[in-house]
C-alpha atoms as a PDB file:
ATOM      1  CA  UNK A   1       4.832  -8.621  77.202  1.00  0.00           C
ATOM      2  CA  UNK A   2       4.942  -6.762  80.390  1.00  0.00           C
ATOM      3  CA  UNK A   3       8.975  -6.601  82.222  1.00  0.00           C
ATOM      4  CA  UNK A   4       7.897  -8.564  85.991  1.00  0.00           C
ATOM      5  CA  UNK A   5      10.075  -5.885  87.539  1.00  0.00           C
ATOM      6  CA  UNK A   6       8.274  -3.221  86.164  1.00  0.00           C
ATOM      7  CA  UNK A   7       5.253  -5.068  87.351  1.00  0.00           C
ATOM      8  CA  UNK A   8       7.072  -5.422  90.740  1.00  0.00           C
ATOM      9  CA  UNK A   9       7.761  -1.651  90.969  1.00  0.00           C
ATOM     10  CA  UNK A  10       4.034  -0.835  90.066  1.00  0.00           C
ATOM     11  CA  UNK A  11       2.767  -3.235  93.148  1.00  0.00           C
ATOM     12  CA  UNK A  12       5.186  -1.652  95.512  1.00  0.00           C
ATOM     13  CA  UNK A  13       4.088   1.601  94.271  1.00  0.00           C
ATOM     14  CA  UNK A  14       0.324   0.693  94.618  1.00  0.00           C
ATOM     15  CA  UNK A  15       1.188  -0.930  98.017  1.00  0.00           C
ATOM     16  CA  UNK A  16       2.784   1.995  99.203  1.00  0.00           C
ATOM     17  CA  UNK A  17      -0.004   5.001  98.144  1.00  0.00           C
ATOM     18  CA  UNK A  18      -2.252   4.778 101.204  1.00  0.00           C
ATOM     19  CA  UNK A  19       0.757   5.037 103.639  1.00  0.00           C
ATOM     20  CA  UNK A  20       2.323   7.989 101.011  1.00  0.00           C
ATOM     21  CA  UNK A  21      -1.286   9.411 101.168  1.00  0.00           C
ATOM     22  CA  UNK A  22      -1.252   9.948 105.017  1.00  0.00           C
ATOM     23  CA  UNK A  23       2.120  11.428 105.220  1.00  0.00           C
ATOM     24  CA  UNK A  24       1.141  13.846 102.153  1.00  0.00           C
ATOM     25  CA  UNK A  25       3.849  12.451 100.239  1.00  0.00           C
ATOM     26  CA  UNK A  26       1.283  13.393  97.029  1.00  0.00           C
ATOM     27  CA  UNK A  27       4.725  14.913  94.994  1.00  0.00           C
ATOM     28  CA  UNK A  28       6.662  11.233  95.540  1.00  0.00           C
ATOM     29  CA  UNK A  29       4.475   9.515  94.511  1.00  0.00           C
ATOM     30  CA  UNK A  30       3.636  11.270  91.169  1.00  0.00           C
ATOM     31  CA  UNK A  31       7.361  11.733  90.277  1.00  0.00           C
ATOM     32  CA  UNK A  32       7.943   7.426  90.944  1.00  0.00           C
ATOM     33  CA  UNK A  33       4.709   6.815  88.686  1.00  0.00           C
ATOM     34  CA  UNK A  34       6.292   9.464  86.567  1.00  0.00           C
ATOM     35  CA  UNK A  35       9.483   7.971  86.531  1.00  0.00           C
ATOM     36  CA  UNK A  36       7.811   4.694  86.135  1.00  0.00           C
ATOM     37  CA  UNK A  37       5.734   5.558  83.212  1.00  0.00           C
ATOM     38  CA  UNK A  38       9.063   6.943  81.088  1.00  0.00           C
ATOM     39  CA  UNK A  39      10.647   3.663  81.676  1.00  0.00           C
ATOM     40  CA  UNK A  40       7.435   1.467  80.369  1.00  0.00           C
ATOM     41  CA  UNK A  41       8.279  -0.678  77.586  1.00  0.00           C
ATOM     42  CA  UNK A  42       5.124  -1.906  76.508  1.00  0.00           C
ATOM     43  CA  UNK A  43       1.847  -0.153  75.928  1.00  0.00           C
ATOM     44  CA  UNK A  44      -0.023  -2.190  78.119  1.00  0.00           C
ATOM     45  CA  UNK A  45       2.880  -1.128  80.790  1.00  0.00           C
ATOM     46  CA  UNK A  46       2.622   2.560  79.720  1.00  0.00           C
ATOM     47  CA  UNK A  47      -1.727   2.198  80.418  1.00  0.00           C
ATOM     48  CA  UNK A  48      -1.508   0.785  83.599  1.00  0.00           C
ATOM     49  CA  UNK A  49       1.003   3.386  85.206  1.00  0.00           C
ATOM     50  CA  UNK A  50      -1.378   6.284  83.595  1.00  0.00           C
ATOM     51  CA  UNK A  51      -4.648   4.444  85.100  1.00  0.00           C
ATOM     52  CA  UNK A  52      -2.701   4.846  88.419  1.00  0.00           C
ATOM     53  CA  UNK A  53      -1.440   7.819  87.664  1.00  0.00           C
ATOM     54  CA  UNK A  54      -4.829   8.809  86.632  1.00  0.00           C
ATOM     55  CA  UNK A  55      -6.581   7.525  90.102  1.00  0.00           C
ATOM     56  CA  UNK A  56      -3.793   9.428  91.748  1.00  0.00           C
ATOM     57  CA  UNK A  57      -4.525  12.830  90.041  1.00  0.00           C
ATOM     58  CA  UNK A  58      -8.319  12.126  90.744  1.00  0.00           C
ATOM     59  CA  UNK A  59      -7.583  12.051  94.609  1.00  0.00           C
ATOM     60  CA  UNK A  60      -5.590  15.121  94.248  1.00  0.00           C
ATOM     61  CA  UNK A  61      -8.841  16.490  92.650  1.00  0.00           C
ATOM     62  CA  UNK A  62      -7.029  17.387  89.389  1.00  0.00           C
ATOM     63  CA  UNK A  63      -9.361  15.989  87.144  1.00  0.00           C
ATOM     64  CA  UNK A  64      -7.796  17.844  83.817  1.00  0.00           C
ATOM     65  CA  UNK A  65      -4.728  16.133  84.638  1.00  0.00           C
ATOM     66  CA  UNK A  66      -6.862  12.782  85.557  1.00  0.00           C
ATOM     67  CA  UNK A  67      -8.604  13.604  81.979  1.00  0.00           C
ATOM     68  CA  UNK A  68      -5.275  13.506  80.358  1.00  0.00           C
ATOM     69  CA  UNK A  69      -3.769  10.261  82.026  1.00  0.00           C
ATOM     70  CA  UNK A  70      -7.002   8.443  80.773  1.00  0.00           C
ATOM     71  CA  UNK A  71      -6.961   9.784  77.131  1.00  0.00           C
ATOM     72  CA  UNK A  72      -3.574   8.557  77.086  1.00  0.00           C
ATOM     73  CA  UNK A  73      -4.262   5.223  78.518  1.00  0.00           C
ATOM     74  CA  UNK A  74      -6.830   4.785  76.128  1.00  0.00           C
ATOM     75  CA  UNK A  75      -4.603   5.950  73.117  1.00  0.00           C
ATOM     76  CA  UNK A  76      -1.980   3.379  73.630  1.00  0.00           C
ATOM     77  CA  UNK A  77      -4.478   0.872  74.628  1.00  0.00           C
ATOM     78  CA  UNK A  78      -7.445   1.285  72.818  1.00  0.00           C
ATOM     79  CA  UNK A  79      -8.724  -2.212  73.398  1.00  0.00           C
ATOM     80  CA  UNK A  80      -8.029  -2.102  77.262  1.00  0.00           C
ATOM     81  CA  UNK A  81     -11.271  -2.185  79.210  1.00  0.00           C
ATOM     82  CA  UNK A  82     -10.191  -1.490  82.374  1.00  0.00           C
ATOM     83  CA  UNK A  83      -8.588   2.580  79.948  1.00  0.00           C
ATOM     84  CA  UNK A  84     -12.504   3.046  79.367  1.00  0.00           C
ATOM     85  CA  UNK A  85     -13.786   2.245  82.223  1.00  0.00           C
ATOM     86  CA  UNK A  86     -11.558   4.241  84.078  1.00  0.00           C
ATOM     87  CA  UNK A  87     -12.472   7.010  81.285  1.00  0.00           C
ATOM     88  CA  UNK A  88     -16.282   6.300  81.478  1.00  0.00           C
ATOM     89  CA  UNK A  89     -16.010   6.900  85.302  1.00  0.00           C
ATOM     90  CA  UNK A  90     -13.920   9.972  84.984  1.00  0.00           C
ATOM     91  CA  UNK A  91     -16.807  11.470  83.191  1.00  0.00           C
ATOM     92  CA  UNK A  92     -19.180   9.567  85.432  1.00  0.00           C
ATOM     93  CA  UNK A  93     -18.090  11.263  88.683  1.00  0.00           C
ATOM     94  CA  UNK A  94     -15.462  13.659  88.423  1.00  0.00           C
ATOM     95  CA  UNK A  95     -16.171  15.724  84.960  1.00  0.00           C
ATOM     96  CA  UNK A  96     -19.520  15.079  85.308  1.00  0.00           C
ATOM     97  CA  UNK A  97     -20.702  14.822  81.691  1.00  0.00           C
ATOM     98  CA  UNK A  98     -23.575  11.698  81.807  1.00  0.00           C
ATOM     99  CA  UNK A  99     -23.335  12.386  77.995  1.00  0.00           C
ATOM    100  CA  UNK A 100     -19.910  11.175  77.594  1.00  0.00           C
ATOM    101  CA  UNK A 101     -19.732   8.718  80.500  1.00  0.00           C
ATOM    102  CA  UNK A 102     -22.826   6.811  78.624  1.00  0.00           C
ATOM    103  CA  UNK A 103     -21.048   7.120  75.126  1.00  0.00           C
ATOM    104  CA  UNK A 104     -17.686   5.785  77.117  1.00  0.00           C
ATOM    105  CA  UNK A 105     -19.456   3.089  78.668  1.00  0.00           C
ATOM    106  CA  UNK A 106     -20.877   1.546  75.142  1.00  0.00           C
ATOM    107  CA  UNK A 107     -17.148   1.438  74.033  1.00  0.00           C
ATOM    108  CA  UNK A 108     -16.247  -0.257  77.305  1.00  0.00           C
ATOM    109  CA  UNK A 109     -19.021  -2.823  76.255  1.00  0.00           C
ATOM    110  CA  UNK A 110     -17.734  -3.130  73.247  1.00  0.00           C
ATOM    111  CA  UNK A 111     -14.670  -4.240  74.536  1.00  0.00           C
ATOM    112  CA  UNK A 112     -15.775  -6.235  77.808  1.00  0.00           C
ATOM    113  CA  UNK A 113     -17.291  -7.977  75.064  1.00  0.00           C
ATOM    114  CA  UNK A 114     -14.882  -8.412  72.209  1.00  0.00           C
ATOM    115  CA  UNK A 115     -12.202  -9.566  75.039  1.00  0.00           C
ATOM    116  CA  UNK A 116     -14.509 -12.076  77.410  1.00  0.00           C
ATOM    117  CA  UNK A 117     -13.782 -10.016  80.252  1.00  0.00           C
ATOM    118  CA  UNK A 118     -15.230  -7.855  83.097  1.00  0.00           C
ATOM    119  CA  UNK A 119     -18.838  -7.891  80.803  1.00  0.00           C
ATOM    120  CA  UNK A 120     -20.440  -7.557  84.074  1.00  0.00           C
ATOM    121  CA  UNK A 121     -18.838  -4.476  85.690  1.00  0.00           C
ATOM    122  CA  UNK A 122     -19.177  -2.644  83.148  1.00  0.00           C
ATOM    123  CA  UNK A 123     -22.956  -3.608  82.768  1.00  0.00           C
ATOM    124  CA  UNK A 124     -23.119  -2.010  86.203  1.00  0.00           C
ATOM    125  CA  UNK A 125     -21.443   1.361  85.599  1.00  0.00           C
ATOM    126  CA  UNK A 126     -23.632   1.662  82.169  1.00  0.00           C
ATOM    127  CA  UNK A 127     -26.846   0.537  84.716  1.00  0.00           C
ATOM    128  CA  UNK A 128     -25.371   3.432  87.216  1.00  0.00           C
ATOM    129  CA  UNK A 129     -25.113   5.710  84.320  1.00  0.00           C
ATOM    130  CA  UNK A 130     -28.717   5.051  82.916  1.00  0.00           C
ATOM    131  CA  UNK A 131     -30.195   5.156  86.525  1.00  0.00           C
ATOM    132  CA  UNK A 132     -28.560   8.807  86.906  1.00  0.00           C
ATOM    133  CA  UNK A 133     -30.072   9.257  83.131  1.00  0.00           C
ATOM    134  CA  UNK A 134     -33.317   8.518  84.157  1.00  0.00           C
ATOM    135  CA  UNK A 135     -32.663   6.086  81.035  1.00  0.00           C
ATOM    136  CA  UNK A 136     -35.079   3.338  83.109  1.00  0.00           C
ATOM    137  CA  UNK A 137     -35.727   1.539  79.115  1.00  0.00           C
ATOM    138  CA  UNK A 138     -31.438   1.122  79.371  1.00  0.00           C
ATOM    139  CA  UNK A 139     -31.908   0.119  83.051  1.00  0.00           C
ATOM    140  CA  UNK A 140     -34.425  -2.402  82.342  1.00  0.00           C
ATOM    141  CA  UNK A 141     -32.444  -3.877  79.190  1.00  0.00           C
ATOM    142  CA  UNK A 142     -29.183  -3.417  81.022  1.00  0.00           C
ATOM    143  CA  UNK A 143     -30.279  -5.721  83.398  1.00  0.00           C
ATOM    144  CA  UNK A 144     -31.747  -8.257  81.199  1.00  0.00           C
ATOM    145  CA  UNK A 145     -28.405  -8.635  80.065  1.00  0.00           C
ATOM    146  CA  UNK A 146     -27.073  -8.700  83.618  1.00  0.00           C
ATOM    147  CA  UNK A 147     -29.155 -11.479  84.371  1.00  0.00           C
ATOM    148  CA  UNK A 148     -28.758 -13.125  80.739  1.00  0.00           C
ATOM    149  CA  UNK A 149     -24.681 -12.723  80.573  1.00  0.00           C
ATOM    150  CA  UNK A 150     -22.626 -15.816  81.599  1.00  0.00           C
ATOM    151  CA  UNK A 151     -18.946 -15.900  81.934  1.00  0.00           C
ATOM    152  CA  UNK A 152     -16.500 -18.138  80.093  1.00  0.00           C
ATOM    153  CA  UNK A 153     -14.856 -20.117  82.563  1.00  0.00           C
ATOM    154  CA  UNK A 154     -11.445 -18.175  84.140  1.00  0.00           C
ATOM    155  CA  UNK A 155     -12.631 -15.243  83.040  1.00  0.00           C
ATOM    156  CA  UNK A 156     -11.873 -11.901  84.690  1.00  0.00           C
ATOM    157  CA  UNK A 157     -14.632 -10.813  85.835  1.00  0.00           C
ATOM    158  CA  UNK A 158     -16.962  -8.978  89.539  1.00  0.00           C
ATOM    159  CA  UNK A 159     -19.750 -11.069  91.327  1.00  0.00           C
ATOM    160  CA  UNK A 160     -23.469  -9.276  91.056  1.00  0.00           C
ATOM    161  CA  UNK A 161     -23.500  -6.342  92.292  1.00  0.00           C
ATOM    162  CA  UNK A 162     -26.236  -4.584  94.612  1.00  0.00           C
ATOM    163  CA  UNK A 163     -25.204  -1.114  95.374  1.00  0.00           C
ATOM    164  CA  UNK A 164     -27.692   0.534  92.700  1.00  0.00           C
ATOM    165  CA  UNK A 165     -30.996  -1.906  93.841  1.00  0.00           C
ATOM    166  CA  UNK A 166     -32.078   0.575  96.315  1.00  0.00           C
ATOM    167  CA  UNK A 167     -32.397   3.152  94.119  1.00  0.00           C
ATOM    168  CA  UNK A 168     -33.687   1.593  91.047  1.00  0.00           C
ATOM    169  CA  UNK A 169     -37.541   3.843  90.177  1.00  0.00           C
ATOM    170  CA  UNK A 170     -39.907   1.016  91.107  1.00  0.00           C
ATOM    171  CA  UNK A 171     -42.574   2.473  89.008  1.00  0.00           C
ATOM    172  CA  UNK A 172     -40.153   2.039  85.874  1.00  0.00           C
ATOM    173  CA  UNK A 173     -38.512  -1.023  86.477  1.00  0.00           C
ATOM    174  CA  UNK A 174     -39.780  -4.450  85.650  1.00  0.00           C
ATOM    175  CA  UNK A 175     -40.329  -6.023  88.761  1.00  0.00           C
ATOM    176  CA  UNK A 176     -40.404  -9.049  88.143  1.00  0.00           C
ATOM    177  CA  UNK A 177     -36.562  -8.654  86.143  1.00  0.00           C
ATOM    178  CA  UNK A 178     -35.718  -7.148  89.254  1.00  0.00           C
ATOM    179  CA  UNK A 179     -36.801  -9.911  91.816  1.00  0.00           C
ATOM    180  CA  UNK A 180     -34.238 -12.253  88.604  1.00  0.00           C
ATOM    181  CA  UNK A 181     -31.497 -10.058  89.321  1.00  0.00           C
ATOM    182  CA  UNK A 182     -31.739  -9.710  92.986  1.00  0.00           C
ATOM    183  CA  UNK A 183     -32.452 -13.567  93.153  1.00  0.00           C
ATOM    184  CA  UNK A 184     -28.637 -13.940  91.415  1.00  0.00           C
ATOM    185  CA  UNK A 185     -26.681 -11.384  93.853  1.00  0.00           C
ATOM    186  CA  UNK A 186     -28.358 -13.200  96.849  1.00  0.00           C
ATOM    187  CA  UNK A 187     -30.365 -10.265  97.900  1.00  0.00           C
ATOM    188  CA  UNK A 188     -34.126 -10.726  99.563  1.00  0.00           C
ATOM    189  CA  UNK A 189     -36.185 -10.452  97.578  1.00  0.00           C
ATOM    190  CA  UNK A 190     -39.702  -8.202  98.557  1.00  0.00           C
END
């Protein structure tokens, strides 16, 4: 069970990074997430100060150190899906390995799945991942299951998303799946 001050500090800290960003405070902020982190009690504390910390490294464009924060997220919370998402992104955009962002993104699934929660953004990084794969057998399944998945009631999870319609390979993708999908996030459908 996570400490509600510690929970408080992490907020303010969160709160506080665009204003700490401007005034190129990038040291203070990594020693109070530092500082934060050896004070964690929990493991679920200790994974969401390194997914910050993680983010945090990523804008400093240190993405060995970014690497690092995320394997250890990910080794004290192996079941976390917001660790492997953050991991399957690192790898998505930063290391730029489509290899290990697509075998990251199948764990996420795995545990989007397992825990009832955030099923459908991770169905859009793995559709992201497949588009960038030219993968457009994933991309048609993954969107079958976009349009097939339906929450539990209260559970955690993003609305349909749209950003990757414009650039789905028309001449690959089932149309008429992808009038379904676009039909659900509201968009015009052509």
């Amino acid at each position: 069970m996570s400490n509600p001050d510690f929970l408080t500090r992490l907020r303010e800290i969160g709160r506080n990074i665009p204003l700490a960003y401007r005034e190129e405070r990038f040291a203070q902020v990594e020693e109070e997430l530092l500082t934060l982190l050896d004070i964690a009690g929990s493991p679920g504390d200790k994974c969401d100060v390194l997914c910050v910390l993680a983010n945090h490294y990523h804008y400093l464009q240190n993405d060995a150190l970014g690497l690092e924060a995320l394997q250890k997220s990910v080794a004290y919370c192996p079941d976390d899906v917001n660790a492997w998402i953050g991991l399957t992104e690192h790898f998505h955009y930063h290391d730029v390995d489509l290899t290990r962002a697509a075998e990251c993104v199948e764990t996420a699934l795995q545990k989007a799945t397992a825990a009832n929660a955030l099923v459908r953004q991770v169905l859009g990084v793995r559709l992201r991942i497949a588009l960038e794969q030219d993968n457009h057998d994933l991309v048609n399944a993954t969107l079958t299951s976009l349009i097939d998945f339906v929450p539990s009631k209260g559970s955690i999870d993003v609305a349909f998303e749209t950003d990757f319609i414009s650039r789905m390979p028309l001449q690959f993708i089932d149309r008429a799946l992808l009038e379904r999908y676009k039909a659900l996030a509201g968009v015009g459908v052509s």
